[in-house]
Protein backbone atom coordinates (compact mmCIF):
# COMPACT_ATOMS: atom_id res chain seq x y z
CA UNK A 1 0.00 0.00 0.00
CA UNK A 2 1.47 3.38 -0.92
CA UNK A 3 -1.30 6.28 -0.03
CA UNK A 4 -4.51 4.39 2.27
CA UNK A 5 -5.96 7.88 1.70
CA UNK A 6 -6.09 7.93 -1.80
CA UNK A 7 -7.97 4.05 -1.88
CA UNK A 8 -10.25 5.35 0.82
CA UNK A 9 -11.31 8.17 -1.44
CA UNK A 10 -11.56 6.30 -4.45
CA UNK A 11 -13.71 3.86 -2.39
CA UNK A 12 -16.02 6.76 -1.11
CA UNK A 13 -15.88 9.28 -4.44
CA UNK A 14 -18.80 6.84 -6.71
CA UNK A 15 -21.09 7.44 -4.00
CA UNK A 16 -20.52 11.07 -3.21
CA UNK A 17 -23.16 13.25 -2.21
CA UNK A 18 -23.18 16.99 -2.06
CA UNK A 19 -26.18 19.20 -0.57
CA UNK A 20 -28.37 16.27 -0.88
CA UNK A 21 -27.18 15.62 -4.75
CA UNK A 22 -25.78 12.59 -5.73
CA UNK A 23 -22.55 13.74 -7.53
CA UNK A 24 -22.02 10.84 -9.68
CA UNK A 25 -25.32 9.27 -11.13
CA UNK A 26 -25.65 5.78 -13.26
CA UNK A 27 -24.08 2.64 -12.61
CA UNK A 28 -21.68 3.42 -15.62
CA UNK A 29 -20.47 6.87 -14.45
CA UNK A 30 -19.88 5.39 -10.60
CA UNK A 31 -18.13 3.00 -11.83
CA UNK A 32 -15.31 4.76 -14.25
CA UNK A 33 -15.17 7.46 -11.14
CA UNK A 34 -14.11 4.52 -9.24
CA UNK A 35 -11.74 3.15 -12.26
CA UNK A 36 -9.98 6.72 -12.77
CA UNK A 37 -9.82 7.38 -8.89
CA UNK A 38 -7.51 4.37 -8.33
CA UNK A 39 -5.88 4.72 -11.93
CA UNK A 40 -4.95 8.46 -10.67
CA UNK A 41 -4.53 8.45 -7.23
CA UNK A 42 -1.99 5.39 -7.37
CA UNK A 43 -2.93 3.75 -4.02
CA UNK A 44 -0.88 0.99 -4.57
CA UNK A 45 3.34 0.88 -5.46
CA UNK A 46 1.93 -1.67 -8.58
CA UNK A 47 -1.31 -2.81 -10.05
CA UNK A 48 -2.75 0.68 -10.40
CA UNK A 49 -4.17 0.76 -13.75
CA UNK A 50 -5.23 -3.53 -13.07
CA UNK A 51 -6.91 -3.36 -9.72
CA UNK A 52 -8.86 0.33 -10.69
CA UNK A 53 -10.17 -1.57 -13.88
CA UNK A 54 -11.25 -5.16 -12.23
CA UNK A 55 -12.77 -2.83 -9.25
CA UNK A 56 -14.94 -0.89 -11.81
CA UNK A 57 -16.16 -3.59 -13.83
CA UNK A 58 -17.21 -5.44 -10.75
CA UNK A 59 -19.27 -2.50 -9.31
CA UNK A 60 -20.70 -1.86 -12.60
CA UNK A 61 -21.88 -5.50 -12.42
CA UNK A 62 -22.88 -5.55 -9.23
CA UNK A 63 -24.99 -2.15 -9.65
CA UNK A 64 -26.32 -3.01 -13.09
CA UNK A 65 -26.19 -6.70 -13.76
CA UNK A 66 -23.85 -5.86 -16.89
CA UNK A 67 -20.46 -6.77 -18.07
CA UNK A 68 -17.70 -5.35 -20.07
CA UNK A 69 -16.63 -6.96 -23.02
CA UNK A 70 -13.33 -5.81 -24.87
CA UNK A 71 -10.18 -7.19 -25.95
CA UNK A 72 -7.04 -6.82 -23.58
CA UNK A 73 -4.57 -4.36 -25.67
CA UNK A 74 -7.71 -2.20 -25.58
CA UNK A 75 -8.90 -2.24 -22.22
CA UNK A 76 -4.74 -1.62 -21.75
CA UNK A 77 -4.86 1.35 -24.42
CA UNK A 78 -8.32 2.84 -22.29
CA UNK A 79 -6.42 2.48 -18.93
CA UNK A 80 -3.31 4.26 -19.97
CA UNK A 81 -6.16 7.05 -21.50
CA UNK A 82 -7.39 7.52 -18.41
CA UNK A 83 -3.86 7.91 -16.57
CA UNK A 84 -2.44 9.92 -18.77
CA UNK A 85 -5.93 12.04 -18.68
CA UNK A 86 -6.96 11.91 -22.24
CA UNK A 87 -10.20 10.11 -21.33
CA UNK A 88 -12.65 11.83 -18.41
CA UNK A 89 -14.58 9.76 -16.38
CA UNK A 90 -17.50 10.61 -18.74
CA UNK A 91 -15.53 9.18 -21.46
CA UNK A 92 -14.56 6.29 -19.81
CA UNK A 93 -18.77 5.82 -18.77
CA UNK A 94 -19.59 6.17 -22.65
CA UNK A 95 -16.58 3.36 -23.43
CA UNK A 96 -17.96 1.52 -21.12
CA UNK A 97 -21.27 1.27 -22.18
CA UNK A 98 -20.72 0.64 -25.63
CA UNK A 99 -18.98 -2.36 -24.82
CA UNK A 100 -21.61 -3.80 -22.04
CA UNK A 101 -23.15 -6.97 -22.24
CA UNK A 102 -26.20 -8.46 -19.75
CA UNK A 103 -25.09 -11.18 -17.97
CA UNK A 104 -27.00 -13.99 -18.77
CA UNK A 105 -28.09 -16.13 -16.59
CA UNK A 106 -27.18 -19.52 -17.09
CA UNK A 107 -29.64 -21.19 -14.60
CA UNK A 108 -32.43 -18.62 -14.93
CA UNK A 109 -36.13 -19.80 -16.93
CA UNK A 110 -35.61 -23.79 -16.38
């Protein structure tokens, strides 16, 4: 762990709430807010850019019951975007939601 602060934030900034507005709204926005958050604030001495991704795609599944699908020199290409701010959390939403899938599930209407 490098700054406990800077996960801590990252953890808190999806759900933000400001004068009784919600800051951040949509499963797809909270959840690239969480991605650049970690990608920027570089909690951790390595796995930045890996652990900011994973942790955004799992809240955006677990808020939205949808999935990213893209290929891995992308996702790479987005992350280093989003570092390097070229791509806003906005962006990042839209990216995101053009490559969303449902989860299907695989036990559901037997």
């Amino acid at each position: 762990m490098r700054y406990e602060e800077s996960l801590h934030y990252a953890v808190d900034k999806p759900f933000l709430v400001l004068y009784g507005q919600e800051q951040y709204r949509g499963a797809f926005l909270k959840a690239a807010v969480l991605i650049e958050a970690i990608i920027r604030g570089h909690p951790f001495t390595d796995g930045n850019k890996r652990t900011g991704y994973l942790s955004g795609i799992t809240l955006l599944e677990l808020l939205s019951g949808v999935t990213v699908e893209a290929g891995g020199d992308e996702i790479v290409e987005v992350c280093l975007s989003v570092e390097a701010e070229m791509m806003s959390a906005e962006g990042l939403a839209g990216w995101m939601f053009e490559h969303s899938e449902p989860i299907v599930d695989m036990f559901g209407d037997w």
